[in-house]
PDB file of N, CA and C in Angstrom:
ATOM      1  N   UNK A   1      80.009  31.372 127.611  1.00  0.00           N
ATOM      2  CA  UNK A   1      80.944  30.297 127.860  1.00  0.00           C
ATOM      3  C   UNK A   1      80.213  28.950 127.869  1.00  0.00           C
ATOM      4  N   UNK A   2      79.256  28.934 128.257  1.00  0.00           N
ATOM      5  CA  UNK A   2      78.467  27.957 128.460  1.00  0.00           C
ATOM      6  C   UNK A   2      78.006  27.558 126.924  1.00  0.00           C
ATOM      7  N   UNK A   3      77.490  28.293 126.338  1.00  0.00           N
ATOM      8  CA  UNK A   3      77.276  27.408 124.950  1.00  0.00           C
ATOM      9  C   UNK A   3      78.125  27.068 123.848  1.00  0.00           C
ATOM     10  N   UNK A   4      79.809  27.941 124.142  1.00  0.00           N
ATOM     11  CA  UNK A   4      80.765  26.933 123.967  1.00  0.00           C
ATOM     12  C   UNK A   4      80.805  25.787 124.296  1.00  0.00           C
ATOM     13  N   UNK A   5      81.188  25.716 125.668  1.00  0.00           N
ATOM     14  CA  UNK A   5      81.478  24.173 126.352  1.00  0.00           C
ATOM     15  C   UNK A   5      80.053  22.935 125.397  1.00  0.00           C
ATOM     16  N   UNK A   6      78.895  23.702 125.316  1.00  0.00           N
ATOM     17  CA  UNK A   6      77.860  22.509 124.744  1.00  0.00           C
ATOM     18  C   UNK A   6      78.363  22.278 123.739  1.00  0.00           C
ATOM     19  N   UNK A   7      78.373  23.138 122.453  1.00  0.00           N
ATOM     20  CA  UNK A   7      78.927  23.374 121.381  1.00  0.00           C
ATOM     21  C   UNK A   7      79.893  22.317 121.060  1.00  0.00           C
ATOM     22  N   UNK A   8      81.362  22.255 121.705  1.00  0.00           N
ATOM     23  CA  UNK A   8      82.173  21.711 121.794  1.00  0.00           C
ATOM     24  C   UNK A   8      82.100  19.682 122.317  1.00  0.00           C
ATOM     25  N   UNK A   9      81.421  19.662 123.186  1.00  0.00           N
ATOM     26  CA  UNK A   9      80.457  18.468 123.521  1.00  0.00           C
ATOM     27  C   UNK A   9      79.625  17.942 122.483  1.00  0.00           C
ATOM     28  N   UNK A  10      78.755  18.577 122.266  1.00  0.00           N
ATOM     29  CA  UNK A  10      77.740  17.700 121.014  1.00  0.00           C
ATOM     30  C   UNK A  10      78.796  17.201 120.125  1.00  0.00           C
ATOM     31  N   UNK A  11      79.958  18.153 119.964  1.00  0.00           N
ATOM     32  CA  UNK A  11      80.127  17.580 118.714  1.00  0.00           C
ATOM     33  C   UNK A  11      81.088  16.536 118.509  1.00  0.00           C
ATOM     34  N   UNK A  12      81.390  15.834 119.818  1.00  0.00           N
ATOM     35  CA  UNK A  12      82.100  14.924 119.998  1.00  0.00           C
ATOM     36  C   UNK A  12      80.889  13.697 120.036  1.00  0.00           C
ATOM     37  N   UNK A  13      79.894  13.297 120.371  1.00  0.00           N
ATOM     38  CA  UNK A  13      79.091  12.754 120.721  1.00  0.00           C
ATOM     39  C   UNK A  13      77.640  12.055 119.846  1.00  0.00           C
ATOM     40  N   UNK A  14      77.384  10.826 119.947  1.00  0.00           N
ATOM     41  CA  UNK A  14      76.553  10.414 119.407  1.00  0.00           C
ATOM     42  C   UNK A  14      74.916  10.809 119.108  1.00  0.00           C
ATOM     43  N   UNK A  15      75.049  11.201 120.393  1.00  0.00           N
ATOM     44  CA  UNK A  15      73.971  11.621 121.610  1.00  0.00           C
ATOM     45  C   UNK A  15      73.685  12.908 121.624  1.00  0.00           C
ATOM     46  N   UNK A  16      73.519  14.144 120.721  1.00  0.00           N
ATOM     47  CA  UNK A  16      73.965  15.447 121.286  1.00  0.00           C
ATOM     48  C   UNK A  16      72.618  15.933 121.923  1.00  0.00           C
ATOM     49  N   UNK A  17      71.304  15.259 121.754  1.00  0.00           N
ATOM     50  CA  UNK A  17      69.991  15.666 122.305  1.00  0.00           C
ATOM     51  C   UNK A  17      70.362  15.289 123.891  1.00  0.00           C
ATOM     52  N   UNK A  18      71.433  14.229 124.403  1.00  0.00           N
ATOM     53  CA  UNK A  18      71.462  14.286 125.895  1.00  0.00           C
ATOM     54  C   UNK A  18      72.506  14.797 126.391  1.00  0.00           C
ATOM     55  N   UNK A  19      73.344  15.829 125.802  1.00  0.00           N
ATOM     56  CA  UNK A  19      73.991  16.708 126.507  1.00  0.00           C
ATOM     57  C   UNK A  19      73.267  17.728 127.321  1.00  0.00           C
ATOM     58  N   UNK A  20      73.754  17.635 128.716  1.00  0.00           N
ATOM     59  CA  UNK A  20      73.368  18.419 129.378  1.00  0.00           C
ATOM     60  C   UNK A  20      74.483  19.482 130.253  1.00  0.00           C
ATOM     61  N   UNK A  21      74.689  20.745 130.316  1.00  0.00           N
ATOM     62  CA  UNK A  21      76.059  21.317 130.686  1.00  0.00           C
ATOM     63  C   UNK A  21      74.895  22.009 131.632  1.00  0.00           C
ATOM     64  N   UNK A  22      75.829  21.839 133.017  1.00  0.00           N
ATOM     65  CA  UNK A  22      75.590  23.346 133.916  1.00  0.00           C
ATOM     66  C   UNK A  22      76.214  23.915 134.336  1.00  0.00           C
ATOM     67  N   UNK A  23      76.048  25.477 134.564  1.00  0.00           N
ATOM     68  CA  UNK A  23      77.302  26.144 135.142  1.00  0.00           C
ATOM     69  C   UNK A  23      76.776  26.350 136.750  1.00  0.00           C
ATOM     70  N   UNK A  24      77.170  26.382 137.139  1.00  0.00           N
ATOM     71  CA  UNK A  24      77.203  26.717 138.634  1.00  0.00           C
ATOM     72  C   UNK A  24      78.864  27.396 139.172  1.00  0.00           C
ATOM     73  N   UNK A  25      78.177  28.763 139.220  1.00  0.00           N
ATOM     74  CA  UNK A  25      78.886  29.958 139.902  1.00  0.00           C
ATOM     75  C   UNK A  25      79.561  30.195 140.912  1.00  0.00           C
ATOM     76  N   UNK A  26      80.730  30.841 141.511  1.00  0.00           N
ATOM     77  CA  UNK A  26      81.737  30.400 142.816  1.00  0.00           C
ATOM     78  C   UNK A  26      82.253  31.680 143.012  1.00  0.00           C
ATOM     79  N   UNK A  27      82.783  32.198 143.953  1.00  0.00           N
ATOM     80  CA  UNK A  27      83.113  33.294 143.871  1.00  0.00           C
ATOM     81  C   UNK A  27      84.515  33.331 143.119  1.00  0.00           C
ATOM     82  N   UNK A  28      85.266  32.565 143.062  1.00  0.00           N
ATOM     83  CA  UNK A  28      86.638  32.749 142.351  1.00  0.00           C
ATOM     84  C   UNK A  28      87.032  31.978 140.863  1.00  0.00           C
ATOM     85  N   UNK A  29      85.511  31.078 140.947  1.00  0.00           N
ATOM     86  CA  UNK A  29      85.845  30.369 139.954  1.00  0.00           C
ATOM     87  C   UNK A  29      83.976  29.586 139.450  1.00  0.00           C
ATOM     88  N   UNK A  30      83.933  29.410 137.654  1.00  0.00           N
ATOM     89  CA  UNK A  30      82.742  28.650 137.560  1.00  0.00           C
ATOM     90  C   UNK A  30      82.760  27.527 136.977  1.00  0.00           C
ATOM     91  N   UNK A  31      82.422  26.704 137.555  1.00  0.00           N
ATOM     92  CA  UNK A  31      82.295  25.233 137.507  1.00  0.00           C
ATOM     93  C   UNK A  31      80.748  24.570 136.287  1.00  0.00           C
ATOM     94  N   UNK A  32      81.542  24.135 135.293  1.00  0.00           N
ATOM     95  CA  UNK A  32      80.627  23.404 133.871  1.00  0.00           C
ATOM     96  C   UNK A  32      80.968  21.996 134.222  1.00  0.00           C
ATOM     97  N   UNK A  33      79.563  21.928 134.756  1.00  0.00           N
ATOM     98  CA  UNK A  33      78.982  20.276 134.891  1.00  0.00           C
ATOM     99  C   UNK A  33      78.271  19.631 133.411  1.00  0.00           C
ATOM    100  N   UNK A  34      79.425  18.858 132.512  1.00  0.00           N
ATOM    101  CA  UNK A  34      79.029  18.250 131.699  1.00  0.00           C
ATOM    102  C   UNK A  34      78.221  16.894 131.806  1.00  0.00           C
ATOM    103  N   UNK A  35      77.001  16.547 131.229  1.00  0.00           N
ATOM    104  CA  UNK A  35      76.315  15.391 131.379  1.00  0.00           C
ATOM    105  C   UNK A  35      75.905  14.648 130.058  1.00  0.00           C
ATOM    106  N   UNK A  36      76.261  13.619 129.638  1.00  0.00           N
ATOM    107  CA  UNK A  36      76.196  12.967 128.613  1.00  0.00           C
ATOM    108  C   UNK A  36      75.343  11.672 128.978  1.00  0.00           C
ATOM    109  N   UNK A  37      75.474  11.314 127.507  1.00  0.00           N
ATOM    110  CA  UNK A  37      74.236   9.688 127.808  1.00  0.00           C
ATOM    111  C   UNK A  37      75.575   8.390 128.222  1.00  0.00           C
ATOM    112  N   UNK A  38      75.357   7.683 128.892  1.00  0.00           N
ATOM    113  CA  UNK A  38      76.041   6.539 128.900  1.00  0.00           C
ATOM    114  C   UNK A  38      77.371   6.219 128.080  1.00  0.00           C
ATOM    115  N   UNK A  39      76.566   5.719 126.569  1.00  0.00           N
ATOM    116  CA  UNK A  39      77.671   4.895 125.583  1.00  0.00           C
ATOM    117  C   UNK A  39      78.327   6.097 125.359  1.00  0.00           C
ATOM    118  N   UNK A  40      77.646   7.673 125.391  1.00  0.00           N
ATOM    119  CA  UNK A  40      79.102   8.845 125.108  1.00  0.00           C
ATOM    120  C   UNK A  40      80.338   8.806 125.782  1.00  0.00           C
ATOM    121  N   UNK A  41      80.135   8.583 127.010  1.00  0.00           N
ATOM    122  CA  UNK A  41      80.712   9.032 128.151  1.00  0.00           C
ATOM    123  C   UNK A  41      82.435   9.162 127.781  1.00  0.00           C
ATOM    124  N   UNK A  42      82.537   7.319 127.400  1.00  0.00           N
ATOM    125  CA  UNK A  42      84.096   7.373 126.650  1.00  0.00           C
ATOM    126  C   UNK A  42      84.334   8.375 125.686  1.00  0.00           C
ATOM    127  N   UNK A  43      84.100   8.915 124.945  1.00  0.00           N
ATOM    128  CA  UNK A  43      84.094   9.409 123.679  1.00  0.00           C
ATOM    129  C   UNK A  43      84.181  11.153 124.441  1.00  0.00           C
ATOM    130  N   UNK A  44      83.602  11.577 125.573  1.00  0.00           N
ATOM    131  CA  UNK A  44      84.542  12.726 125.742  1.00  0.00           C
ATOM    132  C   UNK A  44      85.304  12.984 126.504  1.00  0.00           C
ATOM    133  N   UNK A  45      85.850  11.693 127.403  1.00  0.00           N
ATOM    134  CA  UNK A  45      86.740  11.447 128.316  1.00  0.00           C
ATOM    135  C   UNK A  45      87.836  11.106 127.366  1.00  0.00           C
ATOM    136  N   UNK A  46      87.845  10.404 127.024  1.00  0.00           N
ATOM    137  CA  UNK A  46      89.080   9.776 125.783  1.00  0.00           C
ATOM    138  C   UNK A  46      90.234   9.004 126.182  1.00  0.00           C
ATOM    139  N   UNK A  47      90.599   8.376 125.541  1.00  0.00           N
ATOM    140  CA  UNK A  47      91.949   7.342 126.368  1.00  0.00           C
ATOM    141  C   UNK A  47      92.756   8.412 127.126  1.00  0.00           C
ATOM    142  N   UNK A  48      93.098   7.756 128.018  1.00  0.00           N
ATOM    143  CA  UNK A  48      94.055   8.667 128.915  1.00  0.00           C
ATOM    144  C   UNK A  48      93.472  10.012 129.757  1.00  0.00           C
ATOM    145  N   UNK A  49      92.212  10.151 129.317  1.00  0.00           N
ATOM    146  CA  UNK A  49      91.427  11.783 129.479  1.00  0.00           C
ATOM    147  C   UNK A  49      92.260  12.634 128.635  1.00  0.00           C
ATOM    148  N   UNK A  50      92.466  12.359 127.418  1.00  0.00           N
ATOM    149  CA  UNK A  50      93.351  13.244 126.591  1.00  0.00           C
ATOM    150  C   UNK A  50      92.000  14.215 126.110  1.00  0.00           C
ATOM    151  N   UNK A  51      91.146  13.770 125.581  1.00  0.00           N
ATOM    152  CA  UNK A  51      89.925  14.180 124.850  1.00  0.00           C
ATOM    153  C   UNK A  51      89.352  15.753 125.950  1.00  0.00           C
ATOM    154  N   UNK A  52      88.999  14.842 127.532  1.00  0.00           N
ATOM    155  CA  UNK A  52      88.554  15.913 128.797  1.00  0.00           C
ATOM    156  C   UNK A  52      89.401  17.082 128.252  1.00  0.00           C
ATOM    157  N   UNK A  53      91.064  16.443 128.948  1.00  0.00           N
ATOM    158  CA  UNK A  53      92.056  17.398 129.072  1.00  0.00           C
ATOM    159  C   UNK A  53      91.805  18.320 127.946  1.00  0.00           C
ATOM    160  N   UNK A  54      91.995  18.012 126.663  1.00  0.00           N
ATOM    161  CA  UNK A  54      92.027  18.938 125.277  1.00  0.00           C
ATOM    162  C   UNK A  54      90.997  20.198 125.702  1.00  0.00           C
ATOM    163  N   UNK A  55      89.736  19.618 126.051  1.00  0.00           N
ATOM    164  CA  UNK A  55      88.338  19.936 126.202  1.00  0.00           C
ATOM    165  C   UNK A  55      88.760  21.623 127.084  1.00  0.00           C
ATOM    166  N   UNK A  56      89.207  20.685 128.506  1.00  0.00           N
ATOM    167  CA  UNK A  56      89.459  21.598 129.668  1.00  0.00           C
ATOM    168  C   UNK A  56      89.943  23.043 128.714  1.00  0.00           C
ATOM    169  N   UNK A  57      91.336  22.510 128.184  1.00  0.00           N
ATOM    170  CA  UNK A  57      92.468  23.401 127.893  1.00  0.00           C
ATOM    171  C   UNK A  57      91.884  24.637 127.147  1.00  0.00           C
ATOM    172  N   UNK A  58      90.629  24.289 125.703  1.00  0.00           N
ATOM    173  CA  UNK A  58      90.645  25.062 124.975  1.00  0.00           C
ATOM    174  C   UNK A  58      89.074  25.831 126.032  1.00  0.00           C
ATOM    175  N   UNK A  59      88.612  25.528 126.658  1.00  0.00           N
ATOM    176  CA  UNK A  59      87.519  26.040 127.665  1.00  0.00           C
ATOM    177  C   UNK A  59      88.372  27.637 128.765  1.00  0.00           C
ATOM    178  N   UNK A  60      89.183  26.697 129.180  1.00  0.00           N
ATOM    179  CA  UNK A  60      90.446  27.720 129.861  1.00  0.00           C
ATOM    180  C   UNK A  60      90.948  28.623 129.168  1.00  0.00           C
ATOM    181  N   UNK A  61      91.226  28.550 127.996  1.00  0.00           N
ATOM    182  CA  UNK A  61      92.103  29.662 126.999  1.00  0.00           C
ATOM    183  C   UNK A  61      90.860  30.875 126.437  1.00  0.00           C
ATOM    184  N   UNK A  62      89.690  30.315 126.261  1.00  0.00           N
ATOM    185  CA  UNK A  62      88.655  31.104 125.905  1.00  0.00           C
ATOM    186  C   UNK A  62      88.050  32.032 127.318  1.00  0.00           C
ATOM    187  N   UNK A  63      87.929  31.177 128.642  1.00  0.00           N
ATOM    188  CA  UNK A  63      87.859  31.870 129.640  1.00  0.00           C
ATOM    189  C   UNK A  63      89.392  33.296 129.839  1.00  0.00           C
ATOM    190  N   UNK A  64      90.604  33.065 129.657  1.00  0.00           N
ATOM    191  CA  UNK A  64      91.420  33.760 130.050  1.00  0.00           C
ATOM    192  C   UNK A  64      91.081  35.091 129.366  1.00  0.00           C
ATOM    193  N   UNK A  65      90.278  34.957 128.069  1.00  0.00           N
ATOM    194  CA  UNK A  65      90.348  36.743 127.647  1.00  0.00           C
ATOM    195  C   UNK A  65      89.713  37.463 128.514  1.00  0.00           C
ATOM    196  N   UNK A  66      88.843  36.742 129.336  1.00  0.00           N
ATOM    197  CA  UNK A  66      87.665  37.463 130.372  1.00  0.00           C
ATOM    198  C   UNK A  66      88.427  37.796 131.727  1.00  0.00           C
ATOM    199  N   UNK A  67      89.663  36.845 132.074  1.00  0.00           N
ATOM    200  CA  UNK A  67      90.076  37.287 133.029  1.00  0.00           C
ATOM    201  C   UNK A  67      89.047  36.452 134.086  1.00  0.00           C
ATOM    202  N   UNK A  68      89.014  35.210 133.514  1.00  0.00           N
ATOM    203  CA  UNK A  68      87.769  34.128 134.524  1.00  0.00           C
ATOM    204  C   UNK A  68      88.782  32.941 134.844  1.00  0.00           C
ATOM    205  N   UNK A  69      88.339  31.901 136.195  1.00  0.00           N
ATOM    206  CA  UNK A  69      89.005  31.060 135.684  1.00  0.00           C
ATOM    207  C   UNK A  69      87.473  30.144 135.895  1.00  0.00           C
ATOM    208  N   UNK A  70      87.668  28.887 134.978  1.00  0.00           N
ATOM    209  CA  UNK A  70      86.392  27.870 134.674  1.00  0.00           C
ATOM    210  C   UNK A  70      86.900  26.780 135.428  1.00  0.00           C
ATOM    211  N   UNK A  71      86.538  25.634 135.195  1.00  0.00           N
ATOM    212  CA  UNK A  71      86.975  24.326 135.189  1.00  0.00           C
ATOM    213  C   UNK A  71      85.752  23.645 134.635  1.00  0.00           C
ATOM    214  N   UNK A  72      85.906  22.538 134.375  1.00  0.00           N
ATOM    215  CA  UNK A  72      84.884  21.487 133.410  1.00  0.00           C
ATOM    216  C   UNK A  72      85.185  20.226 134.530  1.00  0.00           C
ATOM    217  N   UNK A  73      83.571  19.733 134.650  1.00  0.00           N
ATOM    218  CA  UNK A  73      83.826  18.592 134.871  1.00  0.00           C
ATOM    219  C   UNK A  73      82.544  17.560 134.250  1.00  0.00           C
ATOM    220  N   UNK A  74      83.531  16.435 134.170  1.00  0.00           N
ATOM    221  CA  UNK A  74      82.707  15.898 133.058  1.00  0.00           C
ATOM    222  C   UNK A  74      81.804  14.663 134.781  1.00  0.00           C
ATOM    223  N   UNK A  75      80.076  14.683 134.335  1.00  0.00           N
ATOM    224  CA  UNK A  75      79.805  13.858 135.518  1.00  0.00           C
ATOM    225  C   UNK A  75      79.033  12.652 134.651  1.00  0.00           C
ATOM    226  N   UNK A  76      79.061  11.627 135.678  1.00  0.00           N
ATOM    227  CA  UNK A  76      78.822  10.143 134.574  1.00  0.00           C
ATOM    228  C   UNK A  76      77.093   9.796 135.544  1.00  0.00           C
TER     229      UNK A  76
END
């Protein structure tokens, strides 16, 4: 899951050598700490957080075959 979420990141991004994703584990749920360079930041947030949201959605739909739930968060 995790090298989706990068996967999916670089390739929005100018920057893909400073993507940095971590997962950190929960008992009910795992949390992807996205980290980008600066001038990216807009570019995977997106007007409105349409770009995040999209992001979240297709992260969530790939988690559901596992029977996981994820969340993404993007940190600045």
């Amino acid at each position: 899951m995790k090298q989706t979420v990068e996967y999916l990141v670089k390739a929005l991004v100018d920057s893909p050598d400073d993507v940095q994703v971590d997962e950190i584990p929960g008992e009910e749920a795992t949390t992807y700490e996205v980290r980008v360079a600066a001038d990216d930041l807009g570019k995977v947030i997106g007007k409105q957080g349409r770009i995040a949201n999209a992001l979240r959605t297709i992260v969530k739909a790939v988690a559901m075959k596992d029977k996981r739930k994820v969340y993404v968060e993007i940190v600045a």
